[in-house]
PDB file of N, CA and C in Angstrom:
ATOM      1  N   UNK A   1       2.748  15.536   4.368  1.00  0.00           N
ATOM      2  CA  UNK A   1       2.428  15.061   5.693  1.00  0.00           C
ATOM      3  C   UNK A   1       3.618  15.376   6.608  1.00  0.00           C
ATOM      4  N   UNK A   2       3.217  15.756   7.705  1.00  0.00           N
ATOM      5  CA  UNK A   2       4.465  16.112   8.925  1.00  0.00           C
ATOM      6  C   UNK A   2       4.664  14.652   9.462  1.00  0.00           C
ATOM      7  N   UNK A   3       5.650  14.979  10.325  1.00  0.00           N
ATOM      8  CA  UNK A   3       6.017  14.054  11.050  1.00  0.00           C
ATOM      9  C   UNK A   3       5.440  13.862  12.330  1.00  0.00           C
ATOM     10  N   UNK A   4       4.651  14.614  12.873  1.00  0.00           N
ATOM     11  CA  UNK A   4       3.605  15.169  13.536  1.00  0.00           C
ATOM     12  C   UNK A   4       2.453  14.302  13.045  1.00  0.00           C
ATOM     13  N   UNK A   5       2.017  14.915  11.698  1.00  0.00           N
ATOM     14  CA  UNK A   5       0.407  13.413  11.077  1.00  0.00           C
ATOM     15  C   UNK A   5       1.148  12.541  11.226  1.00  0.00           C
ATOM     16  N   UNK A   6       2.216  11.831  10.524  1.00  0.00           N
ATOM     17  CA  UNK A   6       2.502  10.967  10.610  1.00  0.00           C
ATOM     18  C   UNK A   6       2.512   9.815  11.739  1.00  0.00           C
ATOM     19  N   UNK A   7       3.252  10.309  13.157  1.00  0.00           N
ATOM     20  CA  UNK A   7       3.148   9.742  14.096  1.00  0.00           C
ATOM     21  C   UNK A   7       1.348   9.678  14.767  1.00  0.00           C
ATOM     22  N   UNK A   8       0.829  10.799  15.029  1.00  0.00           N
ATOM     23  CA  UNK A   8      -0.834  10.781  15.285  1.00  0.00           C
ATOM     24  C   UNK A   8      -1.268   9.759  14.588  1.00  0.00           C
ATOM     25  N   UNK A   9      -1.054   9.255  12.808  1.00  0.00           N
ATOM     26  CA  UNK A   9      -2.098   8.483  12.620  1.00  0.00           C
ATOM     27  C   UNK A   9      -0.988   6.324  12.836  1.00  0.00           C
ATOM     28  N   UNK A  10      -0.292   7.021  13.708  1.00  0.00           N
ATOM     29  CA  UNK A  10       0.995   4.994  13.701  1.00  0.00           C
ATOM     30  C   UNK A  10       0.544   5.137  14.992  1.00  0.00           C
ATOM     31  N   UNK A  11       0.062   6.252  16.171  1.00  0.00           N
ATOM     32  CA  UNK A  11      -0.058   6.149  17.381  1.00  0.00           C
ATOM     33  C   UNK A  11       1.543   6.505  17.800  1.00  0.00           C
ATOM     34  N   UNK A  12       2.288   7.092  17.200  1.00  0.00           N
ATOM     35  CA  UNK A  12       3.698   6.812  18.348  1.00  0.00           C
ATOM     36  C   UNK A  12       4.251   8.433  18.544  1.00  0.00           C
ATOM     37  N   UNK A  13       5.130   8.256  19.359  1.00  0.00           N
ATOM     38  CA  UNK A  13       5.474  10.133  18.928  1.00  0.00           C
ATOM     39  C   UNK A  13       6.343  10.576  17.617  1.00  0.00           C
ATOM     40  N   UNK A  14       6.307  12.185  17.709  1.00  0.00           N
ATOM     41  CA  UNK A  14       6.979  12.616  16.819  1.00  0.00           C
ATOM     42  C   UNK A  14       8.503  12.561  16.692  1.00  0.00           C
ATOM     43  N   UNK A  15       9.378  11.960  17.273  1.00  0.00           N
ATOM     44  CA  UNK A  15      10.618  11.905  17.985  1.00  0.00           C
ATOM     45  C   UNK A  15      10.513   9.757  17.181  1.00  0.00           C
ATOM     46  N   UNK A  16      10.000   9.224  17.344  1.00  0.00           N
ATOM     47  CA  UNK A  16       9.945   8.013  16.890  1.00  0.00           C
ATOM     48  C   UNK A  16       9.732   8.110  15.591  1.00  0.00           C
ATOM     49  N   UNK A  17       9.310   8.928  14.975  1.00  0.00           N
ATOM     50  CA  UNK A  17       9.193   9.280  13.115  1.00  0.00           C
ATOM     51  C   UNK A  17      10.304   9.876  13.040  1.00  0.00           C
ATOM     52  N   UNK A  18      10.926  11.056  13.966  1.00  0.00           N
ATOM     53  CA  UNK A  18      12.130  11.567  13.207  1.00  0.00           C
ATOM     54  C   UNK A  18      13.173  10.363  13.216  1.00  0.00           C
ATOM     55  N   UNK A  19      13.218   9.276  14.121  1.00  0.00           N
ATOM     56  CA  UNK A  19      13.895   8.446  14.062  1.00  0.00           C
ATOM     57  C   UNK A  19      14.231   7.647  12.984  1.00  0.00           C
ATOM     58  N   UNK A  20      12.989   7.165  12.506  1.00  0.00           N
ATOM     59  CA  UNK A  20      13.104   6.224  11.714  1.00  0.00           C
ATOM     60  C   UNK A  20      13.474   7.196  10.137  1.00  0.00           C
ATOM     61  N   UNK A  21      13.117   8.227  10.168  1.00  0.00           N
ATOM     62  CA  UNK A  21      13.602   9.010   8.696  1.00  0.00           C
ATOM     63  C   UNK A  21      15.100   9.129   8.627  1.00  0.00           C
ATOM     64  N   UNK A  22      16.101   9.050   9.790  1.00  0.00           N
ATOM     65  CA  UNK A  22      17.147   9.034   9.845  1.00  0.00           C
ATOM     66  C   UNK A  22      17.833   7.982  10.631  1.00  0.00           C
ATOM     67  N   UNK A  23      17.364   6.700   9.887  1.00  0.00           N
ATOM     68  CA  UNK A  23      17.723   5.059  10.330  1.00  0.00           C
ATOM     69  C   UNK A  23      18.381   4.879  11.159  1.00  0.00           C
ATOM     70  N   UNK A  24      17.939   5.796  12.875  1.00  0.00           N
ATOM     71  CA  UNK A  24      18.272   5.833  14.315  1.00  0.00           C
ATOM     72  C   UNK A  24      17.104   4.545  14.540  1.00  0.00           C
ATOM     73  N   UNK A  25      17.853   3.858  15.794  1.00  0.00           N
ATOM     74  CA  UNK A  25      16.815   3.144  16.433  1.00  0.00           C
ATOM     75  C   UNK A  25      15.749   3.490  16.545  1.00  0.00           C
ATOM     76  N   UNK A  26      14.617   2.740  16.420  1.00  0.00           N
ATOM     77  CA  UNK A  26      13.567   2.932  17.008  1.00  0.00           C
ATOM     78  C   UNK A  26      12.428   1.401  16.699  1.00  0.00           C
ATOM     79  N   UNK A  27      11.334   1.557  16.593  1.00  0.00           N
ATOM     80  CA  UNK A  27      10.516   0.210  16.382  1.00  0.00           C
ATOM     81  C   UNK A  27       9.890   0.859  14.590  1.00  0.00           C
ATOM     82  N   UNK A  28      10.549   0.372  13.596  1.00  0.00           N
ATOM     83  CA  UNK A  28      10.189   0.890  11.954  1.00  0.00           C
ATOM     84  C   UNK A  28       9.515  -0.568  11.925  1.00  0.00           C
ATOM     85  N   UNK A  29       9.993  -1.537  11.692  1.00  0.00           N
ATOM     86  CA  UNK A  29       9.072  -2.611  12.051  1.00  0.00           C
ATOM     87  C   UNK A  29       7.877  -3.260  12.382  1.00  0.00           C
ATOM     88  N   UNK A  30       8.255  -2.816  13.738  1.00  0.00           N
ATOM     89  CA  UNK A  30       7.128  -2.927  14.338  1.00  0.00           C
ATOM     90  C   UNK A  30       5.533  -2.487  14.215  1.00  0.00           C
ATOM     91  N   UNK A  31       6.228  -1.058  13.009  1.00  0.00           N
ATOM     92  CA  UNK A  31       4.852  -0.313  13.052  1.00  0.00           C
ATOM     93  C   UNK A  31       4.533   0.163  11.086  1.00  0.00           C
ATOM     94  N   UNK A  32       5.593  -0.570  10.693  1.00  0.00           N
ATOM     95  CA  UNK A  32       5.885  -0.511   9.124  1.00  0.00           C
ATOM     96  C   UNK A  32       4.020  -0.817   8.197  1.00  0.00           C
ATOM     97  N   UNK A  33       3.011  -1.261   9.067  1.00  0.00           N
ATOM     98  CA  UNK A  33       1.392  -2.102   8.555  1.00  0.00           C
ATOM     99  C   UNK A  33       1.218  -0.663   8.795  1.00  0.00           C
ATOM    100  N   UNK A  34       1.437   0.058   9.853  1.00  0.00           N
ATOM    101  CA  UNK A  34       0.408   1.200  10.282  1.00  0.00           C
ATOM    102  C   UNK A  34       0.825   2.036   9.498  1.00  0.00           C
ATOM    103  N   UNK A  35       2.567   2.211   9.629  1.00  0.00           N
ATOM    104  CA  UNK A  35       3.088   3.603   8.624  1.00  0.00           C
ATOM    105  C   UNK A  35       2.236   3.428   6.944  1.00  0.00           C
ATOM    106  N   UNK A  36       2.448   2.502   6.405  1.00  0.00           N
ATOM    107  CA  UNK A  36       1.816   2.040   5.096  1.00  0.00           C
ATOM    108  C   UNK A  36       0.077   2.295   4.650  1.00  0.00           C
ATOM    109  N   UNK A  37      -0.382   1.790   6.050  1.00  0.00           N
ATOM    110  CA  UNK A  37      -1.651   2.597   6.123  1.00  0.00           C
ATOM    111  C   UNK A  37      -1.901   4.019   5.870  1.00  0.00           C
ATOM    112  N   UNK A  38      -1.235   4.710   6.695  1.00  0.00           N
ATOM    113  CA  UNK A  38      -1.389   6.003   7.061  1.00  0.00           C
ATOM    114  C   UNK A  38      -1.044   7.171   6.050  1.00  0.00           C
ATOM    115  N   UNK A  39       0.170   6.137   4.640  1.00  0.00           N
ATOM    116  CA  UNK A  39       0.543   6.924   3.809  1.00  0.00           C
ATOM    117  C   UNK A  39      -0.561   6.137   2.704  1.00  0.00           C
ATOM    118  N   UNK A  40      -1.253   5.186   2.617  1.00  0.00           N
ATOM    119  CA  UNK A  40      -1.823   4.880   1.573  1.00  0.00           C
ATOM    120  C   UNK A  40      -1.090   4.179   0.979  1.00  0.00           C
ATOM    121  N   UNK A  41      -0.243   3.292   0.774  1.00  0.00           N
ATOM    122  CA  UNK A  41       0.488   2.413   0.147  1.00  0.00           C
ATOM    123  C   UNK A  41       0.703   1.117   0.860  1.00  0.00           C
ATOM    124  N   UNK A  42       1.849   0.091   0.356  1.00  0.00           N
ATOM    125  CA  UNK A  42       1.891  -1.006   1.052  1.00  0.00           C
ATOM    126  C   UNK A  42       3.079  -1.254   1.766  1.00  0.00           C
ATOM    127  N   UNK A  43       3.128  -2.286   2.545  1.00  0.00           N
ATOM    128  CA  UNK A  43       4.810  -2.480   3.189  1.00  0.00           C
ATOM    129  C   UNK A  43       5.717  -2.949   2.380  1.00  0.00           C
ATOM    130  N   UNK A  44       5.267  -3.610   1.074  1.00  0.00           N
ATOM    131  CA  UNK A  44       6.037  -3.649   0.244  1.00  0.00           C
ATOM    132  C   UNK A  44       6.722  -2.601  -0.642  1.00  0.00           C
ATOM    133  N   UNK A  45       5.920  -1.983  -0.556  1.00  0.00           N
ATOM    134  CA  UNK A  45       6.246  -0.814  -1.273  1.00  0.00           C
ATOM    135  C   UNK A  45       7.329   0.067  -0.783  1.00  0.00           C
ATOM    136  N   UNK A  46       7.073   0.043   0.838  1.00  0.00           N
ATOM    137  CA  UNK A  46       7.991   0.725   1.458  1.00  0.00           C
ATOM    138  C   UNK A  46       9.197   0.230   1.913  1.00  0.00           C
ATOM    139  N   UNK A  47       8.944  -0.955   1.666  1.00  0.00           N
ATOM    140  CA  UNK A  47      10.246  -1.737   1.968  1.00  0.00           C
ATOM    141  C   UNK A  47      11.548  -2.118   0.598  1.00  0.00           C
ATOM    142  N   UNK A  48      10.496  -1.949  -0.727  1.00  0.00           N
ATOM    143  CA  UNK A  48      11.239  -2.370  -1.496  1.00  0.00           C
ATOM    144  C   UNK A  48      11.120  -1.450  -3.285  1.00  0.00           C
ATOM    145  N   UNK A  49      10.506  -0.489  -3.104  1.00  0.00           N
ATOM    146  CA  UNK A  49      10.283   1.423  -3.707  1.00  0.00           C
ATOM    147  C   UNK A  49       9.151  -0.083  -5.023  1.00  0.00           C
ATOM    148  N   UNK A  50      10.044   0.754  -5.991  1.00  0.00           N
ATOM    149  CA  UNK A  50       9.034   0.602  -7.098  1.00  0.00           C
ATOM    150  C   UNK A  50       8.876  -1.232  -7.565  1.00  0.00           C
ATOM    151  N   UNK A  51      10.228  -1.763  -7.049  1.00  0.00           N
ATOM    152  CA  UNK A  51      10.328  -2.923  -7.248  1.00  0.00           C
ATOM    153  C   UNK A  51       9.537  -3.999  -7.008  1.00  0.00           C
ATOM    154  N   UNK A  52       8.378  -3.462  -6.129  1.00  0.00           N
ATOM    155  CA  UNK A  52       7.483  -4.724  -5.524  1.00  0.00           C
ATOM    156  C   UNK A  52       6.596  -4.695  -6.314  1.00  0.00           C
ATOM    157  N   UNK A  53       6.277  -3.776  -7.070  1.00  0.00           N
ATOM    158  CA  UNK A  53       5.511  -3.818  -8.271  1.00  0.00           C
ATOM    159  C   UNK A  53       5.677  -3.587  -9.687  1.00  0.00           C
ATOM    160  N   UNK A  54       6.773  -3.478  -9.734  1.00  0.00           N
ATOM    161  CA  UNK A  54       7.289  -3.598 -11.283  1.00  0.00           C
ATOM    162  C   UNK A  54       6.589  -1.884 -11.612  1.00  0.00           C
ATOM    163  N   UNK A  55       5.839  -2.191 -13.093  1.00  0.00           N
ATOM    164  CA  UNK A  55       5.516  -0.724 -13.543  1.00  0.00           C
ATOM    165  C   UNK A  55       4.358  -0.089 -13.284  1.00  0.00           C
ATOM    166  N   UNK A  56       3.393  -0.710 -11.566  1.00  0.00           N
ATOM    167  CA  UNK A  56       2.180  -0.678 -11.527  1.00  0.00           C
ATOM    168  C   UNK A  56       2.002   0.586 -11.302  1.00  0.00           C
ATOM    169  N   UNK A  57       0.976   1.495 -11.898  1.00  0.00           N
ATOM    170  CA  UNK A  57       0.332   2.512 -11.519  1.00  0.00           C
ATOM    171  C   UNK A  57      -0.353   2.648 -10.425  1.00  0.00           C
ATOM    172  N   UNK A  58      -0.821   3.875 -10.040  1.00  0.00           N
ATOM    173  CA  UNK A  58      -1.720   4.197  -9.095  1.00  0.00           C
ATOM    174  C   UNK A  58      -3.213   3.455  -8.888  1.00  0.00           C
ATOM    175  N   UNK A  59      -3.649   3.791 -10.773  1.00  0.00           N
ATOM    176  CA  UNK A  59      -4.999   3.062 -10.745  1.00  0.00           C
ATOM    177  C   UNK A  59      -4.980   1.620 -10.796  1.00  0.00           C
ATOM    178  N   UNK A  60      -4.071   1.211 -10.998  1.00  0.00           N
ATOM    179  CA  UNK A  60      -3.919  -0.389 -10.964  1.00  0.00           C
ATOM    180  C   UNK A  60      -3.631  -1.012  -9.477  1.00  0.00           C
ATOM    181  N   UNK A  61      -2.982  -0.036  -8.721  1.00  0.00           N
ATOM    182  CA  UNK A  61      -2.805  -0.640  -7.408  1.00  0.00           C
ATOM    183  C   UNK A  61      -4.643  -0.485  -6.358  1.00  0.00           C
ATOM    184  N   UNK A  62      -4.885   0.873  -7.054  1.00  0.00           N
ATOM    185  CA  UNK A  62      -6.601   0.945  -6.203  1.00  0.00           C
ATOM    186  C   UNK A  62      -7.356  -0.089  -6.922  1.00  0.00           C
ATOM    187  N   UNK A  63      -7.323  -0.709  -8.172  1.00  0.00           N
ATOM    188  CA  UNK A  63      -8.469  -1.159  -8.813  1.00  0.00           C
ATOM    189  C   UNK A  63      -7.809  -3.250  -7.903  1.00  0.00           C
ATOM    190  N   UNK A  64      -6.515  -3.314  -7.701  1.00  0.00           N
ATOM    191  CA  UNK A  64      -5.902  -4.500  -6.623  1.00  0.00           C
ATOM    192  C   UNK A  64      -6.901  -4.198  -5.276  1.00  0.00           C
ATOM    193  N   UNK A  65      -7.020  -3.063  -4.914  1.00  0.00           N
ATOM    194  CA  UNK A  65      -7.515  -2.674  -3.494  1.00  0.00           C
ATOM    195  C   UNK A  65      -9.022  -3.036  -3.610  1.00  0.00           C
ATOM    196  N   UNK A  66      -9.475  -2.657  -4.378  1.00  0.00           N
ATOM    197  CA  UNK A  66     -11.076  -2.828  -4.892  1.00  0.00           C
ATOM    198  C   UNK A  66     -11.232  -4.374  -5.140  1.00  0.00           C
ATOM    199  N   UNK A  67     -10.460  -5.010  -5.317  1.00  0.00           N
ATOM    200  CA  UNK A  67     -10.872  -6.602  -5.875  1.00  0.00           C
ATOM    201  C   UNK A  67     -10.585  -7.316  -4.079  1.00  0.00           C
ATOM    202  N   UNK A  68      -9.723  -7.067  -3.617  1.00  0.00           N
ATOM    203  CA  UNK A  68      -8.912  -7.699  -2.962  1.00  0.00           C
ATOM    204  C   UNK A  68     -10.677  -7.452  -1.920  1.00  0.00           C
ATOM    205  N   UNK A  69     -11.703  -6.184  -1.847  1.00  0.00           N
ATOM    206  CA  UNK A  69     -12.653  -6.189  -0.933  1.00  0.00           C
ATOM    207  C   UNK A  69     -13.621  -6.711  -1.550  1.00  0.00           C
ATOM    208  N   UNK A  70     -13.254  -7.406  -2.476  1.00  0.00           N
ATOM    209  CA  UNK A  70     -15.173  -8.507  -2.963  1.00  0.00           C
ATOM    210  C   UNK A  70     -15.161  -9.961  -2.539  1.00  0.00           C
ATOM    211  N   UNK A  71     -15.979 -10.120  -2.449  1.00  0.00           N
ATOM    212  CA  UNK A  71     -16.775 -11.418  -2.047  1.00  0.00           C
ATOM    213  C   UNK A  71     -16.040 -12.589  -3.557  1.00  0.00           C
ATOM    214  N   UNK A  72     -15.454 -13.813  -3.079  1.00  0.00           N
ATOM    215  CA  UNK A  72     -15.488 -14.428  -3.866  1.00  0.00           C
ATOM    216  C   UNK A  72     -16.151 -14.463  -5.536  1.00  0.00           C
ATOM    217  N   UNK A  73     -17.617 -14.360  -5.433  1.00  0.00           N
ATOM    218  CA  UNK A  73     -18.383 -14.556  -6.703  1.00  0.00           C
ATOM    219  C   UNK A  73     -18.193 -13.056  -7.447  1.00  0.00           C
ATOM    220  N   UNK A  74     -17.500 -12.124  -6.627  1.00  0.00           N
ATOM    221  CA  UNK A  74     -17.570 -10.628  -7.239  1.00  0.00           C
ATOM    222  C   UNK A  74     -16.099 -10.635  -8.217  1.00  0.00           C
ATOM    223  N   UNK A  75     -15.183 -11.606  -7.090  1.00  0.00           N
ATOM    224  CA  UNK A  75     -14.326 -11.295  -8.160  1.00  0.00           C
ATOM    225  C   UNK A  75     -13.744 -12.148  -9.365  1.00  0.00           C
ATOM    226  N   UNK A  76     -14.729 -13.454  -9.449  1.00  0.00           N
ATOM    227  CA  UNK A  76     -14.720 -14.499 -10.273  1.00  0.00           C
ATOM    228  C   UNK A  76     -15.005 -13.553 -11.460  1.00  0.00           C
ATOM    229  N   UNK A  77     -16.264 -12.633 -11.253  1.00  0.00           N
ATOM    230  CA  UNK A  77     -17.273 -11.930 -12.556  1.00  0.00           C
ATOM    231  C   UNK A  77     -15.985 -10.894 -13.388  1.00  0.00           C
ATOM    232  N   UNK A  78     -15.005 -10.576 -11.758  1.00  0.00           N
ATOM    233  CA  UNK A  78     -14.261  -8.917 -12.032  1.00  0.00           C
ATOM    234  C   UNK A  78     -13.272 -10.062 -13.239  1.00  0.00           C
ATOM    235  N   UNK A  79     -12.847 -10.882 -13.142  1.00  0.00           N
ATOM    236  CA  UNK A  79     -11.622 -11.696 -13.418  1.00  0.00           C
ATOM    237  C   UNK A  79     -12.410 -12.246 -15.020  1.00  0.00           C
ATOM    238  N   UNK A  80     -13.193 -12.387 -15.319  1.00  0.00           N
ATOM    239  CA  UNK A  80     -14.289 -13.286 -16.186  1.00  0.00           C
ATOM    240  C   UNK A  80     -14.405 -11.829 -17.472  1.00  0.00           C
ATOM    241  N   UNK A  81     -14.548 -10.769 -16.399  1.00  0.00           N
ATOM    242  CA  UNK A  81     -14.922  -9.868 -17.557  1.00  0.00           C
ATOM    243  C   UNK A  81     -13.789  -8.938 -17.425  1.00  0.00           C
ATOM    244  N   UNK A  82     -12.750  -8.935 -17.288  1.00  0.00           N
ATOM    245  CA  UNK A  82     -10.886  -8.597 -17.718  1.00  0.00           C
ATOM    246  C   UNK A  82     -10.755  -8.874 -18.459  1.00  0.00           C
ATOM    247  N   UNK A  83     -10.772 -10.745 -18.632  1.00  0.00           N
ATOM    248  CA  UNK A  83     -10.115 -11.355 -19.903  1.00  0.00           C
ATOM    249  C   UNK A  83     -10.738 -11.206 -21.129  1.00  0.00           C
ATOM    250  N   UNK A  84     -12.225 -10.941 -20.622  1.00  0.00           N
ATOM    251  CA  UNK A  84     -13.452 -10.679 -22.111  1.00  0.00           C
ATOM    252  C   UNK A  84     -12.641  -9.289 -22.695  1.00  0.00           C
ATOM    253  N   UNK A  85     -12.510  -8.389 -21.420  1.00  0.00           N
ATOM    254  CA  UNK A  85     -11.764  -7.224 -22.343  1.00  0.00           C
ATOM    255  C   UNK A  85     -10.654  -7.227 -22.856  1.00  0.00           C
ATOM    256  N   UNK A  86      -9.701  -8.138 -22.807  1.00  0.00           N
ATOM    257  CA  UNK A  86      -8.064  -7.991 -22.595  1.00  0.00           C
ATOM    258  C   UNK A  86      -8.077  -9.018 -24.079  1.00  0.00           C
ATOM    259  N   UNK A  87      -8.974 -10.044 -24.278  1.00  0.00           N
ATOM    260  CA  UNK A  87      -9.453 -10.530 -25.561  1.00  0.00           C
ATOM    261  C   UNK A  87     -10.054  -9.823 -26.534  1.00  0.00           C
ATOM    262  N   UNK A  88     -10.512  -8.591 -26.267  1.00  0.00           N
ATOM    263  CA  UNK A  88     -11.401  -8.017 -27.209  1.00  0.00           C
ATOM    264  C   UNK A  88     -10.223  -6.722 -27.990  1.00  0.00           C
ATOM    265  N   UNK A  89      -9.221  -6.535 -27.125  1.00  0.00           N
ATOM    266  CA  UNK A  89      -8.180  -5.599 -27.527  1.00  0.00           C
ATOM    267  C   UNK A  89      -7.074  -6.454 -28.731  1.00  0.00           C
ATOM    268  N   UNK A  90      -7.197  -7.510 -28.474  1.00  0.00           N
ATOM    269  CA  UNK A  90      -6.110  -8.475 -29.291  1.00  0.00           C
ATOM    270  C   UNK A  90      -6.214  -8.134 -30.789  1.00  0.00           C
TER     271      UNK A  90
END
Protein backbone atom coordinates (compact mmCIF):
# COMPACT_ATOMS: atom_id res chain seq x y z
CA UNK A 1 0.00 0.00 0.00
CA UNK A 2 1.32 3.64 -0.82
CA UNK A 3 1.12 6.32 1.16
CA UNK A 4 -1.09 7.74 -1.35
CA UNK A 5 -3.93 4.48 -0.55
CA UNK A 6 -3.14 4.94 2.58
CA UNK A 7 -4.10 8.52 3.15
CA UNK A 8 -7.33 8.19 0.36
CA UNK A 9 -8.72 5.44 2.47
CA UNK A 10 -7.98 7.78 6.58
CA UNK A 11 -9.35 10.78 4.32
CA UNK A 12 -6.13 12.92 5.04
CA UNK A 13 -3.27 13.81 2.68
CA UNK A 14 -0.29 12.16 1.55
CA UNK A 15 2.15 14.56 3.40
CA UNK A 16 0.11 13.60 6.82
CA UNK A 17 1.08 9.71 6.23
CA UNK A 18 4.58 10.63 5.37
CA UNK A 19 4.43 12.27 8.66
CA UNK A 20 3.39 9.97 10.83
CA UNK A 21 5.90 7.11 9.23
CA UNK A 22 8.60 9.39 10.39
CA UNK A 23 7.15 10.35 14.04
CA UNK A 24 6.88 14.21 12.70
CA UNK A 25 3.84 15.90 14.03
CA UNK A 26 0.84 15.34 12.77
CA UNK A 27 -2.82 13.92 14.09
CA UNK A 28 -1.58 9.61 14.33
CA UNK A 29 -4.14 9.59 16.97
CA UNK A 30 -6.56 11.08 15.95
CA UNK A 31 -6.95 8.90 13.00
CA UNK A 32 -5.09 5.59 14.46
CA UNK A 33 -9.46 3.64 14.18
CA UNK A 34 -9.27 4.67 10.47
CA UNK A 35 -5.45 3.85 9.79
CA UNK A 36 -6.28 0.23 11.44
CA UNK A 37 -9.24 -0.04 9.31
CA UNK A 38 -7.73 0.67 6.19
CA UNK A 39 -4.78 -1.79 6.87
CA UNK A 40 -7.11 -4.53 8.22
CA UNK A 41 -5.88 -4.89 11.66
CA UNK A 42 -6.49 -3.30 15.06
CA UNK A 43 -5.27 -0.18 17.08
CA UNK A 44 -3.96 -2.43 19.27
CA UNK A 45 -2.08 -4.00 17.17
CA UNK A 46 -0.65 -0.96 15.91
CA UNK A 47 0.01 0.48 18.89
CA UNK A 48 1.51 -2.37 20.62
CA UNK A 49 3.02 -5.06 17.36
CA UNK A 50 2.52 -8.60 18.33
CA UNK A 51 2.05 -8.03 22.01
CA UNK A 52 -1.65 -7.25 22.08
CA UNK A 53 -2.16 -10.57 21.08
CA UNK A 54 0.27 -12.80 22.27
CA UNK A 55 0.69 -15.74 19.50
CA UNK A 56 -2.67 -15.00 17.67
CA UNK A 57 -2.78 -15.87 14.09
CA UNK A 58 -4.42 -14.43 11.23
CA UNK A 59 -7.26 -17.02 11.27
CA UNK A 60 -7.86 -16.59 14.82
CA UNK A 61 -8.00 -12.86 14.71
CA UNK A 62 -10.83 -13.15 11.50
CA UNK A 63 -12.65 -16.07 13.18
CA UNK A 64 -12.59 -12.89 16.70
CA UNK A 65 -13.99 -10.65 13.74
CA UNK A 66 -16.69 -13.17 12.74
CA UNK A 67 -17.97 -13.73 16.39
CA UNK A 68 -17.60 -10.24 17.52
CA UNK A 69 -20.64 -9.74 14.21
CA UNK A 70 -23.28 -12.33 15.70
CA UNK A 71 -26.21 -11.80 17.43
CA UNK A 72 -25.99 -12.83 21.02
CA UNK A 73 -27.73 -16.47 20.59
CA UNK A 74 -25.10 -16.99 17.55
CA UNK A 75 -22.41 -16.69 19.66
CA UNK A 76 -23.62 -18.56 22.81
CA UNK A 77 -23.99 -21.77 20.00
CA UNK A 78 -20.21 -20.48 18.43
CA UNK A 79 -18.86 -20.66 22.27
CA UNK A 80 -21.09 -24.04 23.22
CA UNK A 81 -19.70 -25.80 20.23
CA UNK A 82 -15.65 -24.67 20.77
CA UNK A 83 -15.66 -26.24 24.01
CA UNK A 84 -17.58 -29.50 22.55
CA UNK A 85 -14.51 -29.40 20.22
CA UNK A 86 -11.65 -28.31 22.45
CA UNK A 87 -13.18 -31.37 24.80
CA UNK A 88 -13.23 -33.78 22.14
CA UNK A 89 -9.32 -33.15 21.37
CA UNK A 90 -8.39 -33.88 25.15
Amino acid sequence: MTQEDLADACDVSRSAVAQWETDRAGQLRGNITRIAEALATTVEHLLQGSRAHGDVTGDELALLRLYRGCDPEDRSFLLRTARKLARARE
